[in-house]
N, C-alpha and C. Protein backbone atom coordinates (compact mmCIF):
# COMPACT_ATOMS: atom_id res chain seq x y z
N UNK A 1 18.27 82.34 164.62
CA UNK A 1 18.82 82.93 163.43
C UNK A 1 18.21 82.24 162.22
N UNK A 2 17.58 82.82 161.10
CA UNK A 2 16.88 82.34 160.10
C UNK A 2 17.89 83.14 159.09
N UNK A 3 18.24 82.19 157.63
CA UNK A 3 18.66 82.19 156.91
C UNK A 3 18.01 81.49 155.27
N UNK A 4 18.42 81.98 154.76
CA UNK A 4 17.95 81.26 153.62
C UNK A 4 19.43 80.35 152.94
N UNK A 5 18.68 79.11 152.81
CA UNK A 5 19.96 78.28 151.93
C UNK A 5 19.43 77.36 150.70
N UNK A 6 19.86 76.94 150.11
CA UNK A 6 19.86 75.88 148.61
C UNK A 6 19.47 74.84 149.06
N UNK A 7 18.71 73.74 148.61
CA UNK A 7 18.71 72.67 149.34
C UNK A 7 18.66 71.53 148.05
N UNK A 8 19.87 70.92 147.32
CA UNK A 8 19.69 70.07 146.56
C UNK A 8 19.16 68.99 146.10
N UNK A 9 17.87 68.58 145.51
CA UNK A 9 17.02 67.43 145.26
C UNK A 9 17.44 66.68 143.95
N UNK A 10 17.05 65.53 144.12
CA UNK A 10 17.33 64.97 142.88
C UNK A 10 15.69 63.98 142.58
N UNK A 11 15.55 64.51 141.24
CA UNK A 11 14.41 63.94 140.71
C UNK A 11 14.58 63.19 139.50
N UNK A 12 15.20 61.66 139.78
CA UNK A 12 15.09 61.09 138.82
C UNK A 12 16.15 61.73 138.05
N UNK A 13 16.65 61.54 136.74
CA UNK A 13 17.88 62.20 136.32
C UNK A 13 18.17 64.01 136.38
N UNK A 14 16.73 64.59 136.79
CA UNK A 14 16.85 65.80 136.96
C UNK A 14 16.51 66.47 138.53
N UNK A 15 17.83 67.38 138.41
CA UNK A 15 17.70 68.01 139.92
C UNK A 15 17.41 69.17 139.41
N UNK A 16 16.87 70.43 140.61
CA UNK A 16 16.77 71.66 140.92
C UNK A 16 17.00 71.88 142.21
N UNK A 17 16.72 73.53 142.25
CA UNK A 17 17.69 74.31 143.64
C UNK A 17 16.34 74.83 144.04
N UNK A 18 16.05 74.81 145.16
CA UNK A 18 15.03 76.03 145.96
C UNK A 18 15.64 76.49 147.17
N UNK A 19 15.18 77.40 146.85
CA UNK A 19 15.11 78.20 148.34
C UNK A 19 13.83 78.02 149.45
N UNK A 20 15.03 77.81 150.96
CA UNK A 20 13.85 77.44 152.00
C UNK A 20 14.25 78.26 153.34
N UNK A 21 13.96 78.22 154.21
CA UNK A 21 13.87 78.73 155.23
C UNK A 21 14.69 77.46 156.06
N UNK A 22 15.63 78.05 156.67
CA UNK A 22 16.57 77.45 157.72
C UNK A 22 17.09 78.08 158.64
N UNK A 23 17.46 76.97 159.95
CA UNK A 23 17.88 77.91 161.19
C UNK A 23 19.42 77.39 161.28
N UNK A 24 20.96 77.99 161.74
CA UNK A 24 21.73 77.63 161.85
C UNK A 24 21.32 76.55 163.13
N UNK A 25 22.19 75.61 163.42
CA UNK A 25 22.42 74.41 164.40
C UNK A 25 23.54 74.44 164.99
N UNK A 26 24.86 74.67 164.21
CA UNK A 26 25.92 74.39 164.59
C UNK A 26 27.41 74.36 164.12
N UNK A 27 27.93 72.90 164.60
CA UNK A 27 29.23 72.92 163.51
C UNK A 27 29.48 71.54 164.16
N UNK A 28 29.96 70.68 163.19
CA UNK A 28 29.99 69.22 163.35
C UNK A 28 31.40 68.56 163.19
N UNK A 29 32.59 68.75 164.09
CA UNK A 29 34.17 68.49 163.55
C UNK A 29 34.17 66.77 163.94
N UNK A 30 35.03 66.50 162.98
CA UNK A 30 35.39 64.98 163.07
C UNK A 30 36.80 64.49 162.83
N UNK A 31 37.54 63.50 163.40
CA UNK A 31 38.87 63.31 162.73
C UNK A 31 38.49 61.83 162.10
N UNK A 32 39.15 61.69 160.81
CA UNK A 32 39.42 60.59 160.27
C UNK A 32 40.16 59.91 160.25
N UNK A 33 40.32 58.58 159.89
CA UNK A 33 41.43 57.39 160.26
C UNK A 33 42.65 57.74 160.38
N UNK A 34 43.02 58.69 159.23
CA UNK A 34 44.43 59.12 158.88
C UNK A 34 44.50 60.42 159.53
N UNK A 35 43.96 61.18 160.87
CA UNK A 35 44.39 61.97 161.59
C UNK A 35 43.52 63.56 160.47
N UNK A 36 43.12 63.17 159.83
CA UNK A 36 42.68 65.04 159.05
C UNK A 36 41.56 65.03 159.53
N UNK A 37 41.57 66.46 160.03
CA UNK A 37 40.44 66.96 160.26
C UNK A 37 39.31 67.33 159.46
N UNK A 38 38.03 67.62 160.04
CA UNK A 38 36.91 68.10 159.08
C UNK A 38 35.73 68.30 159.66
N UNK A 39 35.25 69.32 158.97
CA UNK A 39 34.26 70.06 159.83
C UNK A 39 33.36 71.04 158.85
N UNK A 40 31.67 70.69 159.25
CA UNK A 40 30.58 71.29 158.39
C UNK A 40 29.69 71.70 159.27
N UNK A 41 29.21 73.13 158.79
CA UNK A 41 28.39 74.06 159.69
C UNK A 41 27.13 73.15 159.08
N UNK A 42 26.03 73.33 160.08
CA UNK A 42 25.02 72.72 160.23
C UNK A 42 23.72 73.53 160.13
N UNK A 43 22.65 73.27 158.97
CA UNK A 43 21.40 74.18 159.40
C UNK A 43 20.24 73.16 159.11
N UNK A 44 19.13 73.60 159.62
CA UNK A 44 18.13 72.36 159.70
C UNK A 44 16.69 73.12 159.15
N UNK A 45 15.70 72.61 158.35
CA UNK A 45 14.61 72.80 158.72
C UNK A 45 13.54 71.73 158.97
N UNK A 46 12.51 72.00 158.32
CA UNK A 46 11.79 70.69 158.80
C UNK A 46 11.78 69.22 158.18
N UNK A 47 12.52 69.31 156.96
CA UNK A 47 12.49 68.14 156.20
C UNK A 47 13.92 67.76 156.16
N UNK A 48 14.97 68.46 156.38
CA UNK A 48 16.53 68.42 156.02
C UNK A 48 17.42 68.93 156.88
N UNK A 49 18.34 68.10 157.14
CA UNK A 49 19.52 68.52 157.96
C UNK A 49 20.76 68.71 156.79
N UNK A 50 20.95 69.97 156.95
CA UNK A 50 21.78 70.49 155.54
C UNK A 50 23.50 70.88 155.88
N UNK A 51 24.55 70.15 155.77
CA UNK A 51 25.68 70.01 155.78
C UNK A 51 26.62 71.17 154.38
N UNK A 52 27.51 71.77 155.07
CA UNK A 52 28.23 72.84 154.40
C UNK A 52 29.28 73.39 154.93
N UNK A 53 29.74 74.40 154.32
CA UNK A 53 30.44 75.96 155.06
C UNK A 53 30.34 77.17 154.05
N UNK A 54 30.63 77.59 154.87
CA UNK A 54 30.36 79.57 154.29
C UNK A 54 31.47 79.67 153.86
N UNK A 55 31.62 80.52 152.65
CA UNK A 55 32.90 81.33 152.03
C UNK A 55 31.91 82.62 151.58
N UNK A 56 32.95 83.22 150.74
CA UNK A 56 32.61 85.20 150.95
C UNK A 56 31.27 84.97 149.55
N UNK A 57 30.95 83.47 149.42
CA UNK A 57 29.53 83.67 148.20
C UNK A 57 28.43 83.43 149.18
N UNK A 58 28.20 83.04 150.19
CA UNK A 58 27.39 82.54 151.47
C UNK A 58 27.55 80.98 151.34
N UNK A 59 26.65 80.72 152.06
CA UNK A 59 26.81 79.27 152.50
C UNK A 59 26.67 77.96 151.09
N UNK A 60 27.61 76.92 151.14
CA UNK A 60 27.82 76.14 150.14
C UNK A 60 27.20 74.95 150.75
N UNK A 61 26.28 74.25 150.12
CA UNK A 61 26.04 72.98 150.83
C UNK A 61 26.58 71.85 150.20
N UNK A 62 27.30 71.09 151.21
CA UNK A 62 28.29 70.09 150.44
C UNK A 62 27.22 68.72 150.77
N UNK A 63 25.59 68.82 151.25
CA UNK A 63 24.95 67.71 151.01
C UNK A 63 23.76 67.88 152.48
N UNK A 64 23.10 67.00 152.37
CA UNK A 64 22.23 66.98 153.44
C UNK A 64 21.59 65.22 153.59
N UNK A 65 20.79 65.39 154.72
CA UNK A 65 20.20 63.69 155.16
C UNK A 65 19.09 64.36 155.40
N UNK A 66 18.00 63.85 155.12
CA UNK A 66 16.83 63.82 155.26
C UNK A 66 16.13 63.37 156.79
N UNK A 67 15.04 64.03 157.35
CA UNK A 67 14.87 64.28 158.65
C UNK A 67 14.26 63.20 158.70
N UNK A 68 13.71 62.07 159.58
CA UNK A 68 12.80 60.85 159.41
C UNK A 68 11.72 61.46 160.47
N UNK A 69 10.11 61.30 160.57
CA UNK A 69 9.42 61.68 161.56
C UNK A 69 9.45 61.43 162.76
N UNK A 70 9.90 60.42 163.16
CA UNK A 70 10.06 59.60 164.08
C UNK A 70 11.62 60.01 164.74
N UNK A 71 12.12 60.56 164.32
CA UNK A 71 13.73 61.17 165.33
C UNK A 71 13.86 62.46 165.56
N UNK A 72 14.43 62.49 166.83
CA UNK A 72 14.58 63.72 166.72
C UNK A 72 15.99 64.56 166.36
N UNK A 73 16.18 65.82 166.53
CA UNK A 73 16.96 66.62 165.75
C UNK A 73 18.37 65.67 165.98
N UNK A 74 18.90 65.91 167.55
CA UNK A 74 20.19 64.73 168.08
C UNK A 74 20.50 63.58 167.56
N UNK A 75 19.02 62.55 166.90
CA UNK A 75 19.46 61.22 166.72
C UNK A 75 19.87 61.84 164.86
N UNK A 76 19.48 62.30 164.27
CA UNK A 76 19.81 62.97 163.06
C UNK A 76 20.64 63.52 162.80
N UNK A 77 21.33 64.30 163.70
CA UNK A 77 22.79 65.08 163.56
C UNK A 77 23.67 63.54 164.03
N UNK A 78 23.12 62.68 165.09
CA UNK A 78 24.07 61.36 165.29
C UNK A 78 24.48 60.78 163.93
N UNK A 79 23.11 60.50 162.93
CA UNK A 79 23.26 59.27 161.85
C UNK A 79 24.43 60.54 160.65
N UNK A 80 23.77 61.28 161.06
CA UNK A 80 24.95 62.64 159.90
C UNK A 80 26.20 62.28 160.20
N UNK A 81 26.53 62.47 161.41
CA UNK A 81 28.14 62.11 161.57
C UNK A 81 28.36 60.96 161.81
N UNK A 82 27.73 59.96 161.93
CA UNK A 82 27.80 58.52 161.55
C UNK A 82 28.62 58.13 160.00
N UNK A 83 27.26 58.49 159.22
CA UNK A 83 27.26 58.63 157.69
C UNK A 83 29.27 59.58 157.52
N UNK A 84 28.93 60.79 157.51
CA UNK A 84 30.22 61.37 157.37
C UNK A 84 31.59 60.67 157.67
N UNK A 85 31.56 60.26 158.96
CA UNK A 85 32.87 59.07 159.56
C UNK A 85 33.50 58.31 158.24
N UNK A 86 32.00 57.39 158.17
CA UNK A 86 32.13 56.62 156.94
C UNK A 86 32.31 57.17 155.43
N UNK A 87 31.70 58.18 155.00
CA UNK A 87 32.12 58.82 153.78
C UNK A 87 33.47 58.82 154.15
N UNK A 88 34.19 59.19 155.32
CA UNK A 88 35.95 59.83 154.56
C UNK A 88 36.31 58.81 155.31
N UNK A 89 35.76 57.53 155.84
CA UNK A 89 36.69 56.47 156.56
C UNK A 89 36.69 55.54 155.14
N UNK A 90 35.76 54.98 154.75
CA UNK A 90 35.78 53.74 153.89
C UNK A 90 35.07 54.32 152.14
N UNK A 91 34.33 55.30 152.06
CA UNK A 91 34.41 55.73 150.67
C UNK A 91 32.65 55.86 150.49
N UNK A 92 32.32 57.05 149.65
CA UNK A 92 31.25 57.61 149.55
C UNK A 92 30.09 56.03 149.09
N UNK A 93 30.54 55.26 148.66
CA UNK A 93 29.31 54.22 148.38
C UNK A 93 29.08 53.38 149.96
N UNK A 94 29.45 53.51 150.89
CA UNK A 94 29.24 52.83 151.85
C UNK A 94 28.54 53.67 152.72
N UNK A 95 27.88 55.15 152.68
CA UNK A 95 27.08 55.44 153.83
C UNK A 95 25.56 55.54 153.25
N UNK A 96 24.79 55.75 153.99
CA UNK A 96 23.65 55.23 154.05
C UNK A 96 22.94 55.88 153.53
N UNK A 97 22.51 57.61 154.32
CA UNK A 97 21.58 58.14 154.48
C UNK A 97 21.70 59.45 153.77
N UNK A 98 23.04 59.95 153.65
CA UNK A 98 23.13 61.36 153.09
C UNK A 98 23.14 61.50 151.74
N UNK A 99 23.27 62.49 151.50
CA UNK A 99 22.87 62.86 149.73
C UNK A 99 24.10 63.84 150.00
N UNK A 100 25.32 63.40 148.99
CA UNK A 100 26.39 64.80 148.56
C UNK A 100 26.50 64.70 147.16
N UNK A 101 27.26 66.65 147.27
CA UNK A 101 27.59 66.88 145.71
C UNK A 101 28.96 66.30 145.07
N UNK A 102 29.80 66.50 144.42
CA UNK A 102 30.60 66.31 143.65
C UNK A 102 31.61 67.14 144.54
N UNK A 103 31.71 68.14 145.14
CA UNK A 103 32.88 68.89 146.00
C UNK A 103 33.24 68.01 147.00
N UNK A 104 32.36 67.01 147.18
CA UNK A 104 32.72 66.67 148.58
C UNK A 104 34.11 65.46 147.93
């Protein structure tokens, strides 16, 4: 399944939006310390593993991690929900690898 999605960059104090070519992956649920659930549909292409969900505007990306050459897709969706754990276990300055927006 090929889709088109947003993929947020940041350049120095200025970001922009492009459009790229992506394949859905999945859906990534997690529980946090305090028992709430949470869960982001997953699409990938070759440079980005892109974290979100769909509402009736299409897909919202609430952030992505960058692909390293050397891993493959599994160890990348691992460090994603690694990273994520920690975003809603101990607080957005303590994970590593991902890039989120302001919704999250």
């Amino acid at each position: 399944m090929q889709t088109e999605t947003f993929e947020s960059l940041q350049s120095d104090k200025n970001s922009y939006l492009r459009t790229v070519d992506s394949s859905y992956v999945g859906i990534i649920e997690f529980q946090d310390n305090e028992g709430e659930w949470h869960d982001f549909e997953i699409y990938k292409n070759q440079r980005y593993v892109l974290f979100g969900g769909h509402c009736n505007a299409g897909f919202l990306i609430s952030g992505f991690i960058e692909r390293e050459c050397y891993e493959s897709l599994d160890e990348t969706l691992q460090e994603l929900l690694e990273d994520l754990q920690v975003y809603y276990n101990d607080g957005p300055k303590y994970v590593s690898r991902i890039k989120c927006n302001e919704r999250m």
